[in-house]
N, C-alpha and C. Protein backbone atom coordinates (compact mmCIF):
# COMPACT_ATOMS: atom_id res chain seq x y z
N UNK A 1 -66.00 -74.71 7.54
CA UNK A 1 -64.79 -75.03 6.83
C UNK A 1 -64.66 -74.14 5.59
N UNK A 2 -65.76 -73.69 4.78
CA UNK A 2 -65.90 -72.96 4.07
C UNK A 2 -65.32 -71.55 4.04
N UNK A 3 -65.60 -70.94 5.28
CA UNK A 3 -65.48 -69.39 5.53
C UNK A 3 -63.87 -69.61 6.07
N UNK A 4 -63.36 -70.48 6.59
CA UNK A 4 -61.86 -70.87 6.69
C UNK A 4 -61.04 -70.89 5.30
N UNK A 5 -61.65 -71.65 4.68
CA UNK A 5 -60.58 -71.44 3.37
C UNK A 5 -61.06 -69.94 2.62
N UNK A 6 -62.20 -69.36 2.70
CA UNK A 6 -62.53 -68.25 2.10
C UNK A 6 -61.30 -67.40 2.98
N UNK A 7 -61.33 -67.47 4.00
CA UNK A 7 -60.25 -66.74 4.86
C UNK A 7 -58.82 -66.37 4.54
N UNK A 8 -58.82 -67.82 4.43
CA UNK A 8 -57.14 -68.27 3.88
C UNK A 8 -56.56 -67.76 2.77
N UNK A 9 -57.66 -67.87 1.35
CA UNK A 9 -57.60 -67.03 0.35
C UNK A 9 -57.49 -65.80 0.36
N UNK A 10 -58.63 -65.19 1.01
CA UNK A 10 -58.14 -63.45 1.12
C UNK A 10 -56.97 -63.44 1.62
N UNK A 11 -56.69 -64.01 2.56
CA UNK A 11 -55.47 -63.08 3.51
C UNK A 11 -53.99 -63.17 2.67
N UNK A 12 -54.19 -64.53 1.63
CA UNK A 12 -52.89 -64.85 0.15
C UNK A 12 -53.31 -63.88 -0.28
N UNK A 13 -54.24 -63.46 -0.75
CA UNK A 13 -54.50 -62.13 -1.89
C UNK A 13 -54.08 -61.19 -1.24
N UNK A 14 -54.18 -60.43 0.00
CA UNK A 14 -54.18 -59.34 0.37
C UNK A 14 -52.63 -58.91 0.58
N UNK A 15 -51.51 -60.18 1.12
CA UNK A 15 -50.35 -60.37 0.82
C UNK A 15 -49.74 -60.12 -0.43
N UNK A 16 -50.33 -60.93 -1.41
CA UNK A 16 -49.76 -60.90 -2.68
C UNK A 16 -50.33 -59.05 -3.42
N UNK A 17 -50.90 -58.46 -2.47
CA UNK A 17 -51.30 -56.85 -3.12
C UNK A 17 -50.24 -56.29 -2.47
N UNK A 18 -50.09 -56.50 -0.97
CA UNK A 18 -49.19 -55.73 -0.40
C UNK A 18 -47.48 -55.88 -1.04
N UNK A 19 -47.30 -57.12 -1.26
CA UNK A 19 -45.76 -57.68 -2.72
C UNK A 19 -45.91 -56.74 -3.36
N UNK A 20 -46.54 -57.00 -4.02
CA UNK A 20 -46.89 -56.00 -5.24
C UNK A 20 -47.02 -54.95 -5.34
N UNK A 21 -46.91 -54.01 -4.58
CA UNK A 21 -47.34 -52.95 -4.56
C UNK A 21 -45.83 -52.24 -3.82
N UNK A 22 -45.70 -52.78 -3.27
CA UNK A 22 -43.89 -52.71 -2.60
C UNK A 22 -42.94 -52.67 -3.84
N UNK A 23 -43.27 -53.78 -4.65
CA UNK A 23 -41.97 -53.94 -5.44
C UNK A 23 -42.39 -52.69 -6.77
N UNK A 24 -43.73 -52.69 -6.95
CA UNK A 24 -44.04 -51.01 -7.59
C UNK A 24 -43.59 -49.81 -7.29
N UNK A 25 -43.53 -49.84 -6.06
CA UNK A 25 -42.87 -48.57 -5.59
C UNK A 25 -41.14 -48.60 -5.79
N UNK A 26 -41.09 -49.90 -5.42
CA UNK A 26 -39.89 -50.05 -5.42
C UNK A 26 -39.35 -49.98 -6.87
N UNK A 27 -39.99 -49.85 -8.02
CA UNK A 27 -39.42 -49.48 -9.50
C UNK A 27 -39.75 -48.62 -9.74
N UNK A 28 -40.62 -48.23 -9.43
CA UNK A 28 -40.77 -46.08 -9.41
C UNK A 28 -40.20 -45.10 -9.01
N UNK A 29 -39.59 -45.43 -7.92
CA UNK A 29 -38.57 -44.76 -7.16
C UNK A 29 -37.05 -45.26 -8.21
N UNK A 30 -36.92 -46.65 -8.70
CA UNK A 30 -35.82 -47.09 -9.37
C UNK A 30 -35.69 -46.41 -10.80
N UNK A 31 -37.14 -46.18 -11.28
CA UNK A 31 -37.05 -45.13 -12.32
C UNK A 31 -36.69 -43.99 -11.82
N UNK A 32 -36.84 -43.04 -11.27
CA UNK A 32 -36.81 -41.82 -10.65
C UNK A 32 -35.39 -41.51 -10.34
N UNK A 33 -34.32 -42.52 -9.71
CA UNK A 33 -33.11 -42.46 -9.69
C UNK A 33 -32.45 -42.90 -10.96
N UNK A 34 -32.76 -43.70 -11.95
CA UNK A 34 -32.28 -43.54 -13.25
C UNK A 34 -32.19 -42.17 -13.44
N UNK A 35 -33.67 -42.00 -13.94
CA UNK A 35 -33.09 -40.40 -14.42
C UNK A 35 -32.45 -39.15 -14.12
N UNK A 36 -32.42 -39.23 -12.50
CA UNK A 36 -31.34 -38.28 -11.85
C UNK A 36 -30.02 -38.63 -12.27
N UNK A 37 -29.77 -39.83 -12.06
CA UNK A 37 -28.41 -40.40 -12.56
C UNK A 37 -28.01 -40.09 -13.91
N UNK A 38 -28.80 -40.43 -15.02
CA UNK A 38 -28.66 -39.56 -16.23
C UNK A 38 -28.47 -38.60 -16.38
N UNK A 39 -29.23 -37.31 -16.06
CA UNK A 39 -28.85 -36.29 -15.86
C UNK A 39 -27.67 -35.98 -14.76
N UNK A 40 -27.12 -36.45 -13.77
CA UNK A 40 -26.19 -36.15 -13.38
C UNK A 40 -24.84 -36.41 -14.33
N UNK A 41 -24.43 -37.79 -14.75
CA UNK A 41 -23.94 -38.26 -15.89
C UNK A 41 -23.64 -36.97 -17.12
N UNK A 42 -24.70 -36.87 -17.58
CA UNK A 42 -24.34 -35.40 -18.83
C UNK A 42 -23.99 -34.16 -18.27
N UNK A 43 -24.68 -34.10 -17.07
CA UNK A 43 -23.54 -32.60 -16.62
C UNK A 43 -22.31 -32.92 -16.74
N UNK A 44 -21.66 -34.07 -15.78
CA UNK A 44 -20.45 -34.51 -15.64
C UNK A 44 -19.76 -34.34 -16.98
N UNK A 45 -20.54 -34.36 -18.04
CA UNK A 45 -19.52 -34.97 -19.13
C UNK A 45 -19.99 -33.22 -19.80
N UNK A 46 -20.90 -32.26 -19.79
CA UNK A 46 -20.91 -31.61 -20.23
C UNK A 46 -19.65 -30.12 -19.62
N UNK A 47 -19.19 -30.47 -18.41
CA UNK A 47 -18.14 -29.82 -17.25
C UNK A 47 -17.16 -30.22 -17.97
N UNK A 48 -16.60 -31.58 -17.95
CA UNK A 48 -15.35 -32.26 -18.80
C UNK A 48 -15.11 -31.74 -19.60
N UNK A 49 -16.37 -31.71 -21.00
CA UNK A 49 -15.90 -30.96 -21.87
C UNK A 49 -15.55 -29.72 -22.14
N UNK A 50 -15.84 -28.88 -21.14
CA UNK A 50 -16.00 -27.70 -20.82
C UNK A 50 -14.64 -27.60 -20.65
N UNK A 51 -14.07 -27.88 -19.85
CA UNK A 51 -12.54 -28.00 -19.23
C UNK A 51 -11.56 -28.36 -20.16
N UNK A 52 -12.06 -29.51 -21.02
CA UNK A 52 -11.00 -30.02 -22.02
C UNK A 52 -10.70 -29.24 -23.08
N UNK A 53 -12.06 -28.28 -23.75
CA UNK A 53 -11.89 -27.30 -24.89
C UNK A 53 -11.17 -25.82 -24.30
N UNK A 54 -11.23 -25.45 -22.97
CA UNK A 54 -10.59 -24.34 -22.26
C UNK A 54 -8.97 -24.57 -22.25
N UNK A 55 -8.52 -26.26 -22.20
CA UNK A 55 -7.52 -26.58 -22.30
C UNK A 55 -6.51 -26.80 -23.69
N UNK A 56 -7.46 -26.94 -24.72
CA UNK A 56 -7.37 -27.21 -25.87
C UNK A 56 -6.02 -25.72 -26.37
N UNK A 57 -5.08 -25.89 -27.36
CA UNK A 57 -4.39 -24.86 -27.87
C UNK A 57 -5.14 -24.44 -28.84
N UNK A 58 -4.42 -22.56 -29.18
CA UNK A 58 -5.57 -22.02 -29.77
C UNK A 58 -5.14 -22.34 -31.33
N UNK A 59 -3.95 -22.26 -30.68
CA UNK A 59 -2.71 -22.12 -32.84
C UNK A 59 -2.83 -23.97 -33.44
N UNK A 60 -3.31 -23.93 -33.98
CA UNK A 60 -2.99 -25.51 -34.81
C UNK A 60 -4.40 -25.99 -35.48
N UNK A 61 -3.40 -26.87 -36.19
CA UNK A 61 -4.78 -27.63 -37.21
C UNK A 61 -5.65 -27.80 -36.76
N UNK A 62 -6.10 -28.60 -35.58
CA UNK A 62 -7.23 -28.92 -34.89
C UNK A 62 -8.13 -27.55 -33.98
N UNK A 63 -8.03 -26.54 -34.25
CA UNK A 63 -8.64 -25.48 -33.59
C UNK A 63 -9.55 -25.39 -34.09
N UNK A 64 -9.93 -25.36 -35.59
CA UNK A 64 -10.97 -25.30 -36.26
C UNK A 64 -11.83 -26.36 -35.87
N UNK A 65 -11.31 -27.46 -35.58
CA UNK A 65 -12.26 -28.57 -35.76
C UNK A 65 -12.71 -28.59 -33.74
N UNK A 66 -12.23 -27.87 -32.68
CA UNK A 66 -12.68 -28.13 -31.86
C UNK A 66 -13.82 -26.79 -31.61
N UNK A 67 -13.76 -26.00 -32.44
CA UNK A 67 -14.63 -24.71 -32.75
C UNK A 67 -15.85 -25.06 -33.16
N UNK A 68 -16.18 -26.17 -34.00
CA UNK A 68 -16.90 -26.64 -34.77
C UNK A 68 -17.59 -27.26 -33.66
N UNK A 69 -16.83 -28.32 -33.19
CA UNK A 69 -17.52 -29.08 -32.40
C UNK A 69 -18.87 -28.13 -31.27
N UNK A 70 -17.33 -26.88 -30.60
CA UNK A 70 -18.67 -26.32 -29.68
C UNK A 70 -19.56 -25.25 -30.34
N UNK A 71 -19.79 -25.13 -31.47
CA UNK A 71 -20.72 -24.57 -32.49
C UNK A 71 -21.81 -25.68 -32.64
N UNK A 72 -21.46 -26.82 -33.01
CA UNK A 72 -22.45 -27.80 -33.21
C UNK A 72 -23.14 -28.15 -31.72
N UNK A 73 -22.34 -28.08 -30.93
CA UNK A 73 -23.07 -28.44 -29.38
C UNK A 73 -24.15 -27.17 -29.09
N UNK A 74 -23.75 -25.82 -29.23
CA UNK A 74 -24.46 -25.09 -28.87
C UNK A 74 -25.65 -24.62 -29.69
N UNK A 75 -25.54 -25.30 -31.03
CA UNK A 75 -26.99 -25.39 -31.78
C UNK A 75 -27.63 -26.78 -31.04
N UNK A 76 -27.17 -27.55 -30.70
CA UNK A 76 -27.93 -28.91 -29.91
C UNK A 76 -28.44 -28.01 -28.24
N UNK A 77 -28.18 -27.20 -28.25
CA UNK A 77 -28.43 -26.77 -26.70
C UNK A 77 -30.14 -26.01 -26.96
N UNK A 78 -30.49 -25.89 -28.04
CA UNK A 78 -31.89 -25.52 -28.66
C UNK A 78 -32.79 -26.30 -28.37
N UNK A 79 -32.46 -27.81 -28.56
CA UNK A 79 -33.39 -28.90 -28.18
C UNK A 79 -33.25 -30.07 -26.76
N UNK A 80 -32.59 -28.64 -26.27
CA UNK A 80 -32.81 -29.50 -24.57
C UNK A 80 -34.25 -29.20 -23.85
N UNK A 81 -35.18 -28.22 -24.32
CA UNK A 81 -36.46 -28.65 -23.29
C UNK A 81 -37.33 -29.08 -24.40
N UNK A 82 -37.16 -29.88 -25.79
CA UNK A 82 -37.58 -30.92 -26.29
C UNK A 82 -37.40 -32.38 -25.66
N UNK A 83 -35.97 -32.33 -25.26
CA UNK A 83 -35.37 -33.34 -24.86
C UNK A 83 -35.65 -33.62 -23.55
N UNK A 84 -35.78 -32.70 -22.98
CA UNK A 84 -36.43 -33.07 -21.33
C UNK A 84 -37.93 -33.35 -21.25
N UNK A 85 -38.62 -32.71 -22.10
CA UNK A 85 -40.00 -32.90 -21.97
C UNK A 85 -40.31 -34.28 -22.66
N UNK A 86 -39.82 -35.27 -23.53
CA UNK A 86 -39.58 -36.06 -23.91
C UNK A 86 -38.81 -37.25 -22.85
N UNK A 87 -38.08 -37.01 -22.15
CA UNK A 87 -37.42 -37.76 -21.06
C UNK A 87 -38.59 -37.75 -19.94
N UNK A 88 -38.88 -36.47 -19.61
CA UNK A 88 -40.43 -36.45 -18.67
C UNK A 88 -41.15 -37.40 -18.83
N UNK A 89 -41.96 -37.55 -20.21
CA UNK A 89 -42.93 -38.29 -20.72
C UNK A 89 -42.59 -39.66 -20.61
N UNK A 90 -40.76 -39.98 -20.87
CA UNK A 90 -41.02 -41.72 -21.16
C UNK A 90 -41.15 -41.94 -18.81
N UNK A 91 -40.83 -40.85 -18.08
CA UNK A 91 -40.90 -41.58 -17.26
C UNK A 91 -41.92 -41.28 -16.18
N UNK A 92 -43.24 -40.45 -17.21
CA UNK A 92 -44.59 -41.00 -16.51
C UNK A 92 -45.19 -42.14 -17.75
N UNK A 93 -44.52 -42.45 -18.68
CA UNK A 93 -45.68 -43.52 -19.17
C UNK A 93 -44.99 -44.72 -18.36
N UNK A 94 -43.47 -44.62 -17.64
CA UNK A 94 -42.56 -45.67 -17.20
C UNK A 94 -43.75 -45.91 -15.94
N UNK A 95 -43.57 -44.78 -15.16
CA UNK A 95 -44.51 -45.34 -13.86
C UNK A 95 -45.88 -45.26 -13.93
N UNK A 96 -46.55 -45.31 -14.86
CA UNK A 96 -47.96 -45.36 -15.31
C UNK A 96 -48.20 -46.86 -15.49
N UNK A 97 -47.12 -47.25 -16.47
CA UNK A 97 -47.39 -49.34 -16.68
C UNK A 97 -46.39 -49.48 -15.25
N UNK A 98 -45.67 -49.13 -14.55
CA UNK A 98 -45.44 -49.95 -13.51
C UNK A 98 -46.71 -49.78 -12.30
N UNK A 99 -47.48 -49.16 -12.60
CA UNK A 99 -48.54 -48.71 -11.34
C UNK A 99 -49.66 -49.61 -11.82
N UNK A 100 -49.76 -50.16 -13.19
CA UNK A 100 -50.83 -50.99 -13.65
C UNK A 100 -50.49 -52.10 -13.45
N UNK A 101 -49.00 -52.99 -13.32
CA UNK A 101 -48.79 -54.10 -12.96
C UNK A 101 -48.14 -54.45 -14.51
N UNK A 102 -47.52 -53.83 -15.37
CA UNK A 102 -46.55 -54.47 -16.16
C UNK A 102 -45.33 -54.79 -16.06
């Protein structure tokens, strides 16, 4: 009767690894499509803007200020492989605690 319930137990544990280990993957992969999605997302909006300032008139008050803008964007374009290597990192420490069971 002993080696029966010893039985019974493993085979709950070995279930409850195989759960677990499914629904791990299954948020690793859910991280992994976040961040494609993110990055798909800022192209999208980095194209838009692209289009909207090509559309923009050249004569008027606001020329200066949409000049500015893509002056200030293209000094931010300096710290995009800060910014990626930083996005990298949060999503191996992401699937590092999801692989430990947090």
């Amino acid at each position: 009767m002993k080696r029966d319930i010893e039985a019974l137990l493993s085979l709950g544990q070995s279930r409850t690894t195989q759960t677990s280990s499914l629904v791990g993957r299954a948020q690793n992969v859910a991280t992994v499509i976040s961040v494609v999605v993110i990055g798909i997302v800022a192209l999208v909006g980095i194209l838009i803007f692209g289009e909207v300032y090509d559309a923009m008139p050249t004569d008027g008050p606001l020329d200066d200020e949409a000049s500015d803008i893509v002056a200030g964007f293209g000094d931010a374009i300096g710290l995009v492989p800060i910014i990626l290597i930083v996005l990298l990192a949060s999503v191996v420490i992401g699937v590092v605690q999801r692989m430990r069971g947090r």
